[in-house]
N, C-alpha and C. Protein backbone atom coordinates (compact mmCIF):
# COMPACT_ATOMS: atom_id res chain seq x y z
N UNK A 1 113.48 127.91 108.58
CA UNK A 1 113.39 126.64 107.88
C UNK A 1 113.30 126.89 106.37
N UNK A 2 114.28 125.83 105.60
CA UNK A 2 114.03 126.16 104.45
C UNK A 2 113.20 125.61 103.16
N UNK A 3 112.60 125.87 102.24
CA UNK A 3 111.41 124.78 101.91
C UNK A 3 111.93 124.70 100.46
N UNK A 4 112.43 123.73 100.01
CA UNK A 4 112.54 123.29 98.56
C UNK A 4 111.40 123.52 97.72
N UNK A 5 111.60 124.30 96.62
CA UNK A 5 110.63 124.85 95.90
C UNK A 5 111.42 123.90 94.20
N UNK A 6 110.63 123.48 93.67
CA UNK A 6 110.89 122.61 92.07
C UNK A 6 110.48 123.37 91.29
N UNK A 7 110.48 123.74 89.96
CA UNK A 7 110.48 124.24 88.79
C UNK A 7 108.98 123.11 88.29
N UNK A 8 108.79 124.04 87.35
CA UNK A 8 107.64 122.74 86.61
C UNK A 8 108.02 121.42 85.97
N UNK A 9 109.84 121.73 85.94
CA UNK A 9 110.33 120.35 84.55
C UNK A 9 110.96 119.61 86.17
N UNK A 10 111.28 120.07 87.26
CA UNK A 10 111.98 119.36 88.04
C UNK A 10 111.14 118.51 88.91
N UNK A 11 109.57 118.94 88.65
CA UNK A 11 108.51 118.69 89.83
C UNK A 11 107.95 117.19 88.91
N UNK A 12 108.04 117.98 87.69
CA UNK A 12 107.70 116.29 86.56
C UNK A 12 108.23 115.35 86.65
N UNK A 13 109.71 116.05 86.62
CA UNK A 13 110.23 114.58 86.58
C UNK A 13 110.18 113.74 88.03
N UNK A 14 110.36 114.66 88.63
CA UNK A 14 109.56 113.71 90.46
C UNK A 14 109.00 112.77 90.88
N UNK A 15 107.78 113.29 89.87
CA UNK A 15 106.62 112.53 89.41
C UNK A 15 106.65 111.07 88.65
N UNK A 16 107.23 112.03 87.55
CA UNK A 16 107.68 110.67 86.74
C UNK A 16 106.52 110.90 85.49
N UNK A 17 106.64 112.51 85.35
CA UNK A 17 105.86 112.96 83.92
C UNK A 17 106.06 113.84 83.21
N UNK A 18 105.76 113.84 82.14
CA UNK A 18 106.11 114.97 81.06
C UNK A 18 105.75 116.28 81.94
N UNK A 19 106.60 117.49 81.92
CA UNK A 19 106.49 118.83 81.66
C UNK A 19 105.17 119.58 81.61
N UNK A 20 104.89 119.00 80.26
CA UNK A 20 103.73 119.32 79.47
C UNK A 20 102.11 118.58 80.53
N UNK A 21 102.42 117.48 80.40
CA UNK A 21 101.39 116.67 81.74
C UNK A 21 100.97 117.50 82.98
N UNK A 22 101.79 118.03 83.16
CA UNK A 22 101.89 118.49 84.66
C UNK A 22 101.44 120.33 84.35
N UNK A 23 101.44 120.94 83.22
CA UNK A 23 101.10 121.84 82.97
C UNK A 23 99.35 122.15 82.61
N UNK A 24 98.99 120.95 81.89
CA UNK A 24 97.74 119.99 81.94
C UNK A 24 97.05 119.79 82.92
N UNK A 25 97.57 119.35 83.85
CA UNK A 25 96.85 118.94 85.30
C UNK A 25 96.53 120.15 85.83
N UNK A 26 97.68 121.11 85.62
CA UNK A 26 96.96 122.53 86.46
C UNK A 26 96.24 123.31 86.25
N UNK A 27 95.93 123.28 84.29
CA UNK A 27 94.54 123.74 84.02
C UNK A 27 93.54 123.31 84.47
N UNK A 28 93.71 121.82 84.44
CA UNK A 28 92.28 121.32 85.14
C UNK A 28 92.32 120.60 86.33
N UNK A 29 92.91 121.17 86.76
CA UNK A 29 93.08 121.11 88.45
C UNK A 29 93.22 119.91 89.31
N UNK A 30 93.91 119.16 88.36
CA UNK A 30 94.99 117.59 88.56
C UNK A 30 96.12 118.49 89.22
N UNK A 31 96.97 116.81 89.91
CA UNK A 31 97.69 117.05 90.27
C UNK A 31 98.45 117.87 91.94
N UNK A 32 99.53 118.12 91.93
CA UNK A 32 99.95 118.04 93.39
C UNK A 32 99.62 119.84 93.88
N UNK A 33 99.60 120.68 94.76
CA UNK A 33 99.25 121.50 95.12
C UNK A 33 100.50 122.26 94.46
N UNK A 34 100.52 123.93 93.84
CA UNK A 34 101.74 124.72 92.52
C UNK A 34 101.01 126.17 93.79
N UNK A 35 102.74 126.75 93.70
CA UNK A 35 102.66 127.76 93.55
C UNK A 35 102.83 129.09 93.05
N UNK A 36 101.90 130.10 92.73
CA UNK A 36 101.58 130.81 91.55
C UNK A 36 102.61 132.49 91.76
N UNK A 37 103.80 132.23 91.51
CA UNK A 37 105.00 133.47 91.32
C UNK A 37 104.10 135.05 91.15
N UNK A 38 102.88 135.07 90.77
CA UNK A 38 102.67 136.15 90.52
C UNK A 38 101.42 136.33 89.93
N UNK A 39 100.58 137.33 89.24
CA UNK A 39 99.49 137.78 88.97
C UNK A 39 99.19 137.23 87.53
N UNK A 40 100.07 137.22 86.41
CA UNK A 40 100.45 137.61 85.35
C UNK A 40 100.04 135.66 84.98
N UNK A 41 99.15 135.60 83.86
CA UNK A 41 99.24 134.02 83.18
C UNK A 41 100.75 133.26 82.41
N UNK A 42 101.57 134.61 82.63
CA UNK A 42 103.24 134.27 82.00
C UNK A 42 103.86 133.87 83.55
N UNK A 43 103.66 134.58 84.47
CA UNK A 43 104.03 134.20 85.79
C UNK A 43 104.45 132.84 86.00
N UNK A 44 105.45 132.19 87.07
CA UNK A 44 106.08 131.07 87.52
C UNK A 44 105.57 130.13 87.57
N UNK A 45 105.79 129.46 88.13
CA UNK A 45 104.74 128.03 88.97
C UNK A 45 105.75 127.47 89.95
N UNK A 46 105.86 126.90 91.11
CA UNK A 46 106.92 126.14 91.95
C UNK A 46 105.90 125.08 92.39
N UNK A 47 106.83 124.24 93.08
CA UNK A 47 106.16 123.15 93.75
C UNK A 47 107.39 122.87 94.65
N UNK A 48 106.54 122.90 96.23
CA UNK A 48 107.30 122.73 97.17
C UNK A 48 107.26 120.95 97.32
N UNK A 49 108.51 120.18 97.82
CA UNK A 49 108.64 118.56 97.75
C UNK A 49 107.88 118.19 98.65
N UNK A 50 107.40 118.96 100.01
CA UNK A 50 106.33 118.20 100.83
C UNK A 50 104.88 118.52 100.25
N UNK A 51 104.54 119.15 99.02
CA UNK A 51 103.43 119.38 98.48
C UNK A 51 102.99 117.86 98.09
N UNK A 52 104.47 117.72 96.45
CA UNK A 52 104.32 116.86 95.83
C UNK A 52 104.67 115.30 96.79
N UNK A 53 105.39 115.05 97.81
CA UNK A 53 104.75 113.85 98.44
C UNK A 53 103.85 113.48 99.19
N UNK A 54 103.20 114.71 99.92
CA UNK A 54 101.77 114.19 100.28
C UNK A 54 100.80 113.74 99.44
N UNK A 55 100.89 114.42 97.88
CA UNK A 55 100.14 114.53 96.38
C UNK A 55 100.10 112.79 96.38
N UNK A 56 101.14 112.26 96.31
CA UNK A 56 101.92 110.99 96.16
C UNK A 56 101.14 109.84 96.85
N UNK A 57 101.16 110.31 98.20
CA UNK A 57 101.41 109.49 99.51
C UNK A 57 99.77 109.56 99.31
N UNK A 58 98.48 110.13 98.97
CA UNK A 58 97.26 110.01 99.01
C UNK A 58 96.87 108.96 98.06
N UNK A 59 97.92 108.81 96.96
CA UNK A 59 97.66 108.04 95.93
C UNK A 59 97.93 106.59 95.59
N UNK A 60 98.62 105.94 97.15
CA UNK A 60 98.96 104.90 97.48
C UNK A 60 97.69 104.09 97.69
N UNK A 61 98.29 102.58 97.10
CA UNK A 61 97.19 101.52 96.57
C UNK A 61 97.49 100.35 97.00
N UNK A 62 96.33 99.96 97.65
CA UNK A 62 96.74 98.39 98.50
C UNK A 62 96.43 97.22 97.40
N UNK A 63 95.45 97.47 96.36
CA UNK A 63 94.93 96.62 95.55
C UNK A 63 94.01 97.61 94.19
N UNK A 64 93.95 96.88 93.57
CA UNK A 64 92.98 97.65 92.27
C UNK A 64 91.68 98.11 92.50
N UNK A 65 91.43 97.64 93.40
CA UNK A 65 89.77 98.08 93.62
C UNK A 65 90.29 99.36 94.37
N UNK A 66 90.92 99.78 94.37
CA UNK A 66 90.92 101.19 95.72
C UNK A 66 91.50 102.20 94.08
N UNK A 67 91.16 101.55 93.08
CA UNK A 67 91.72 102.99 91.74
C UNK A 67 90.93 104.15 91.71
N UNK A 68 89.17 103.33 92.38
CA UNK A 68 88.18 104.19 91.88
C UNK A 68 88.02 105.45 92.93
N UNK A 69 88.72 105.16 93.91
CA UNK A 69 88.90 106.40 94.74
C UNK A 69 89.92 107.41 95.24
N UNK A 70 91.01 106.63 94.00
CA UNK A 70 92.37 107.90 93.60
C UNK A 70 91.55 108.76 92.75
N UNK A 71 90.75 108.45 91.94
CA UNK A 71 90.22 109.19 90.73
C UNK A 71 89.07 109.94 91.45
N UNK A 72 88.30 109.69 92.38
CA UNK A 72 87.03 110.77 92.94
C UNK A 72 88.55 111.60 93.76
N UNK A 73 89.54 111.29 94.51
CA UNK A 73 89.96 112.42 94.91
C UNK A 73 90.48 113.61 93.93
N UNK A 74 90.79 113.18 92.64
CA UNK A 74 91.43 114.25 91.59
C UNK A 74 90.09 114.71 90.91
N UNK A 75 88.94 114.66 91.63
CA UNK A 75 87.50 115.00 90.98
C UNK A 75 87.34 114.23 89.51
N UNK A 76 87.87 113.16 88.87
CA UNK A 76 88.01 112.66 87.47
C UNK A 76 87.18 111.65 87.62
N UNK A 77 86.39 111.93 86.71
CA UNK A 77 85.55 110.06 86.15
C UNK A 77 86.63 109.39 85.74
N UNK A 78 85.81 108.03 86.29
CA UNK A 78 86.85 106.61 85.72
C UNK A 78 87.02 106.52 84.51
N UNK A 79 85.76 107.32 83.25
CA UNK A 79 86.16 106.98 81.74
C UNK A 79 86.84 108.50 81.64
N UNK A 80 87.04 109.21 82.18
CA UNK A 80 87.51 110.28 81.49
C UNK A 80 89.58 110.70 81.74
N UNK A 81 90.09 109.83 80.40
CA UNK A 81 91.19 109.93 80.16
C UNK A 81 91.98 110.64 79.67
N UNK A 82 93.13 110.96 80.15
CA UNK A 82 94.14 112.34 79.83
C UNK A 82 94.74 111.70 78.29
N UNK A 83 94.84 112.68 77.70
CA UNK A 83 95.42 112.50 76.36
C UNK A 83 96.52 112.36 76.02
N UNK A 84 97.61 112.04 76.85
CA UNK A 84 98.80 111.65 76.73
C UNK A 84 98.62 109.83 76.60
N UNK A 85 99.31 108.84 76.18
CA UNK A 85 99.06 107.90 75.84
C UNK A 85 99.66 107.48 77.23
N UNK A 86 98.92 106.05 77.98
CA UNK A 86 99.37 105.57 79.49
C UNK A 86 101.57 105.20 79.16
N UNK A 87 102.09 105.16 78.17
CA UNK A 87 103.40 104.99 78.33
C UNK A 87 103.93 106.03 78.81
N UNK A 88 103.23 107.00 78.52
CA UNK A 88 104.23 108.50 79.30
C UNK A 88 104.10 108.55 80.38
N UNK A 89 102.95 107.68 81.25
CA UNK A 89 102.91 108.06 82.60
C UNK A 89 103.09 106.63 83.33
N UNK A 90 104.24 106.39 83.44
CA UNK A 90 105.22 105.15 84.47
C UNK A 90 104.61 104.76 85.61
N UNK A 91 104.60 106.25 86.23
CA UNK A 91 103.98 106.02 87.83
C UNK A 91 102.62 105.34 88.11
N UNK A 92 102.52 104.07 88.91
CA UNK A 92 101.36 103.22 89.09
C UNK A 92 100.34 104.28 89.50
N UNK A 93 100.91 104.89 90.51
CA UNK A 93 99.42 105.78 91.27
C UNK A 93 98.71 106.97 90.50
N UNK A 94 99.20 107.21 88.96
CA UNK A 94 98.60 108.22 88.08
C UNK A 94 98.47 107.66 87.18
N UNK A 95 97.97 105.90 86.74
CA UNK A 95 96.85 105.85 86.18
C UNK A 95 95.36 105.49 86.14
N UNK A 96 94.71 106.28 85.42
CA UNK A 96 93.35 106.20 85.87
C UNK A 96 92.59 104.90 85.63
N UNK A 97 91.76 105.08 86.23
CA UNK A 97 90.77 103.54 86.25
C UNK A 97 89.48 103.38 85.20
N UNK A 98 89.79 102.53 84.08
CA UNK A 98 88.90 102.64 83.10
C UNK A 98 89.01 101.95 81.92
């Protein structure tokens, strides 16, 4: 079986986020499950597509009151906001509640 593996710019745009966003999230441990090419902090990153739609599919919202528990699953307080301004990030289910 073969498993589609994405690049960091192909897994963003997936998403429906900057590059840079998604490089962000994996310092601080946002974001969809990456895998790590090698030992080395220059080393790869991939993301397999059933990673990033289960990532997705957890983040589905019946109403606004259910924001505050997309954000306890990414371990994030409701005031604590990513520094990209909310226009870069399109996708309803990655923004935070606050």
């Amino acid at each position: 079986m073969t498993t589609t593996v994405l690049n960091n710019e192909e897994a963003a745009k997936l998403i429906g986020v900057t590059p840079k966003t998604l490089r962000f999230w994996r310092h601080v441990g946002r974001g969809p499950k990456y895998i790590k090419f090698g030992d080395s902090k220059y080393s790869g990153v991939g993301y397999e597509v059933a990673d990033i739609e289960a990532w997705k599919a957890e983040r589905k919202l019946r109403s606004t009151s259910e924001q505050s528990s997309v954000a306890s699953l990414s371990g994030v307080r409701a005031n604590n906001r990513h520094p990209v301004s909310s226009s870069t990030i399109p996708a309803p289910w990655l923004r935070s509640n606050g």
